[in-house]
Protein backbone atom coordinates (compact mmCIF):
# COMPACT_ATOMS: atom_id res chain seq x y z
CA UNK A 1 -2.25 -39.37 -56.17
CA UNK A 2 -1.95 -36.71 -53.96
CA UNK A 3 -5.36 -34.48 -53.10
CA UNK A 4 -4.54 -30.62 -52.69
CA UNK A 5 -7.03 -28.43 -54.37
CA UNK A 6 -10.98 -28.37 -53.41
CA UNK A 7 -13.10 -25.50 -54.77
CA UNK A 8 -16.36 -25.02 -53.23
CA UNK A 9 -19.51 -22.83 -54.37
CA UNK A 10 -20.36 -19.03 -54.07
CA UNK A 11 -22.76 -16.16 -54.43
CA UNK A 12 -20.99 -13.91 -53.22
CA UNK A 13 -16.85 -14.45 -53.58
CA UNK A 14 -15.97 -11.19 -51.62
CA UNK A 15 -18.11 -12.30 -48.66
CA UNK A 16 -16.31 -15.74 -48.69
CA UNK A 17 -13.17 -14.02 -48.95
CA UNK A 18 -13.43 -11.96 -46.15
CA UNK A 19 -14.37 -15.26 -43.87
CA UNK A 20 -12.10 -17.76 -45.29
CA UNK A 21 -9.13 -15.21 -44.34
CA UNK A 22 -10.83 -14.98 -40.85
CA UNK A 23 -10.05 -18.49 -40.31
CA UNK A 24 -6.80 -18.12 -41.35
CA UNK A 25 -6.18 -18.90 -45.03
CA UNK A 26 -3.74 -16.82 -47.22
CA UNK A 27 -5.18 -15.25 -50.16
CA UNK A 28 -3.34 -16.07 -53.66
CA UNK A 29 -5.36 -15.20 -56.14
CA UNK A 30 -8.58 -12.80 -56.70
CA UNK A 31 -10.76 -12.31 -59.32
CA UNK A 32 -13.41 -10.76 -58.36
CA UNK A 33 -16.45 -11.39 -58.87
CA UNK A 34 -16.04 -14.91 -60.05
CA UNK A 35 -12.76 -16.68 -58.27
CA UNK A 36 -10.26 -16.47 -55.60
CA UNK A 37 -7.76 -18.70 -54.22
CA UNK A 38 -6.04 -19.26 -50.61
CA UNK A 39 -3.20 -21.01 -49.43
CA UNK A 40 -3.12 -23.41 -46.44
CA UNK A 41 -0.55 -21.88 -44.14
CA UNK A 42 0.74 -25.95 -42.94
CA UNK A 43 0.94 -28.60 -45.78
CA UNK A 44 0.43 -27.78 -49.30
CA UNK A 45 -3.18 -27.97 -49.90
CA UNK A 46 -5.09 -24.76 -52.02
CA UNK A 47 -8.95 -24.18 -51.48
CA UNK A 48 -10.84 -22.14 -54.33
CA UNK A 49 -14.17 -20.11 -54.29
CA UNK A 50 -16.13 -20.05 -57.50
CA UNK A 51 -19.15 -17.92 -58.50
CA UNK A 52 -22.17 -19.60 -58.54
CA UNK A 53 -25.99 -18.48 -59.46
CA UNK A 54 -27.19 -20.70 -56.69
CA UNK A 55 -26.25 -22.77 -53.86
CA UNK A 56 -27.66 -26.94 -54.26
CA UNK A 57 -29.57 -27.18 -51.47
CA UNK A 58 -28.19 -31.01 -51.07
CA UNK A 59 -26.50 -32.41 -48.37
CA UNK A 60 -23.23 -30.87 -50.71
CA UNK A 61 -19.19 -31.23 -49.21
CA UNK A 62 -17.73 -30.82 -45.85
CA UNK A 63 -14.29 -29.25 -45.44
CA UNK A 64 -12.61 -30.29 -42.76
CA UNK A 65 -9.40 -28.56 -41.58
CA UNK A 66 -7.33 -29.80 -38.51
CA UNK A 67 -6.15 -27.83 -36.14
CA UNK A 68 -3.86 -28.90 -33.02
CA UNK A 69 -5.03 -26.07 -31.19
CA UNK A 70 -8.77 -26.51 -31.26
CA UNK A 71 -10.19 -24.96 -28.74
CA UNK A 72 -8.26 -21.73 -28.55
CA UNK A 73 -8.73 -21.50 -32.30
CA UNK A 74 -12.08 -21.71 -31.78
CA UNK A 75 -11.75 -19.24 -29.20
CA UNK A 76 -10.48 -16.74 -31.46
CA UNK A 77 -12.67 -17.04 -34.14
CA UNK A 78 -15.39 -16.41 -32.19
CA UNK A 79 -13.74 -13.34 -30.58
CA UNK A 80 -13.23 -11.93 -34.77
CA UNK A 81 -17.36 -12.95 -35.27
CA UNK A 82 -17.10 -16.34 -36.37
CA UNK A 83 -20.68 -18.17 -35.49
CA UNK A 84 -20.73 -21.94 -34.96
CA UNK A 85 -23.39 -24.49 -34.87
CA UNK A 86 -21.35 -26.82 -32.89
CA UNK A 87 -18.85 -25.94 -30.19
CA UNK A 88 -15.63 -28.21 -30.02
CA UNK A 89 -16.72 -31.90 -28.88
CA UNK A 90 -15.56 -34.93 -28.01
CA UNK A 91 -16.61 -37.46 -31.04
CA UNK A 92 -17.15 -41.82 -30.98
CA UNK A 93 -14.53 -41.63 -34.04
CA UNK A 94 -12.00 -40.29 -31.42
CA UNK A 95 -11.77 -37.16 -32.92
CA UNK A 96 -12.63 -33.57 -31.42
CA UNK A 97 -15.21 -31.27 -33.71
CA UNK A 98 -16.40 -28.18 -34.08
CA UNK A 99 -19.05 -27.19 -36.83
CA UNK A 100 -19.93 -23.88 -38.59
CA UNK A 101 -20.68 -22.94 -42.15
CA UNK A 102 -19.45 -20.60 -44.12
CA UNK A 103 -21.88 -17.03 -46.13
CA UNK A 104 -23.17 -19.75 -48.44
CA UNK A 105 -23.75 -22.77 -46.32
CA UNK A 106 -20.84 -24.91 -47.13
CA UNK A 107 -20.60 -27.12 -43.87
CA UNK A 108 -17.12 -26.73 -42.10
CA UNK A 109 -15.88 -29.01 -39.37
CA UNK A 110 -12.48 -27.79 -37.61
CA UNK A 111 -11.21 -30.84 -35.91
CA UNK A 112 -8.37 -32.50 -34.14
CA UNK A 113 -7.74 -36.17 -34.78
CA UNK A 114 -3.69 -36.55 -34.62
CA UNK A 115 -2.99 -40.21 -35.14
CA UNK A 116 -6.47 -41.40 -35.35
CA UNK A 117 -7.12 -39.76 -38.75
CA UNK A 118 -5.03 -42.15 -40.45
CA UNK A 119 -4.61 -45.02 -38.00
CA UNK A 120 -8.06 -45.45 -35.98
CA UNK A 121 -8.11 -48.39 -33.50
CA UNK A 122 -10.31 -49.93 -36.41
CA UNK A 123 -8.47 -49.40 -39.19
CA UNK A 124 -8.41 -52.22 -42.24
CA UNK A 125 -5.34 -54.23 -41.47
CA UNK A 126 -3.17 -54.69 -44.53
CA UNK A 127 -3.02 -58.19 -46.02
């Protein structure tokens, strides 16, 4: 099973558009005022924006997208208007996070984890 396709909630879709391309996603598909569609520019992953009436005020998802080049991509998004809650950090997982959130709330972390993503010091041996 391979996961490559996460669509997340919106009021507005032209608002989301307009950020998600500020952190660097290609744009594939728009339907305004009810869908669009990006492109990851590494791996082959797709993210979608659907209308919604209303955000859940839950805890909701997280999407996290790595980038080797933390700091100075957080660095630039600032610089294009980007606001984040949480500057880039060292973590206790042993990886490196920044948090934001995008018009409606969904909860972003860019990160860098190389190796430790997949293969933490603690990771469940296999039998």
């Amino acid at each position: 099973m391979n996961l490559n396709q996460v669509t997340v909630p919106s009021i507005n879709v032209a608002d989301s558009i307009t950020f998600y391309q500020k952190l660097g996603l290609s744009l594939i598909v728009k339907a305004l005022p009810h869908y669009a569609r990006f492109e990851a520019r590494e791996g082959n992953s797709t993210l979608s924006i659907h209308e919604v009436d209303e955000i859940d005020n839950g805890e909701g998802i997280i999407l996290y997208f790595e980038r080797e080049d933390l700091d100075n991509y957080v660095e630039k998004l600032i610089n294009k208007g980007i606001e984040f809650d949480e500057l880039p950090e060292d973590k206790a997982w042993l990886w490196r996070e920044a948090k934001l959130k995008d018009p409606d709330g969904n909860r972003l972390i860019i990160y860098f984890a190389g190796d430790n993503r997949k293969n933490p010091p603690w990771r469940i041996k296999e039998a």
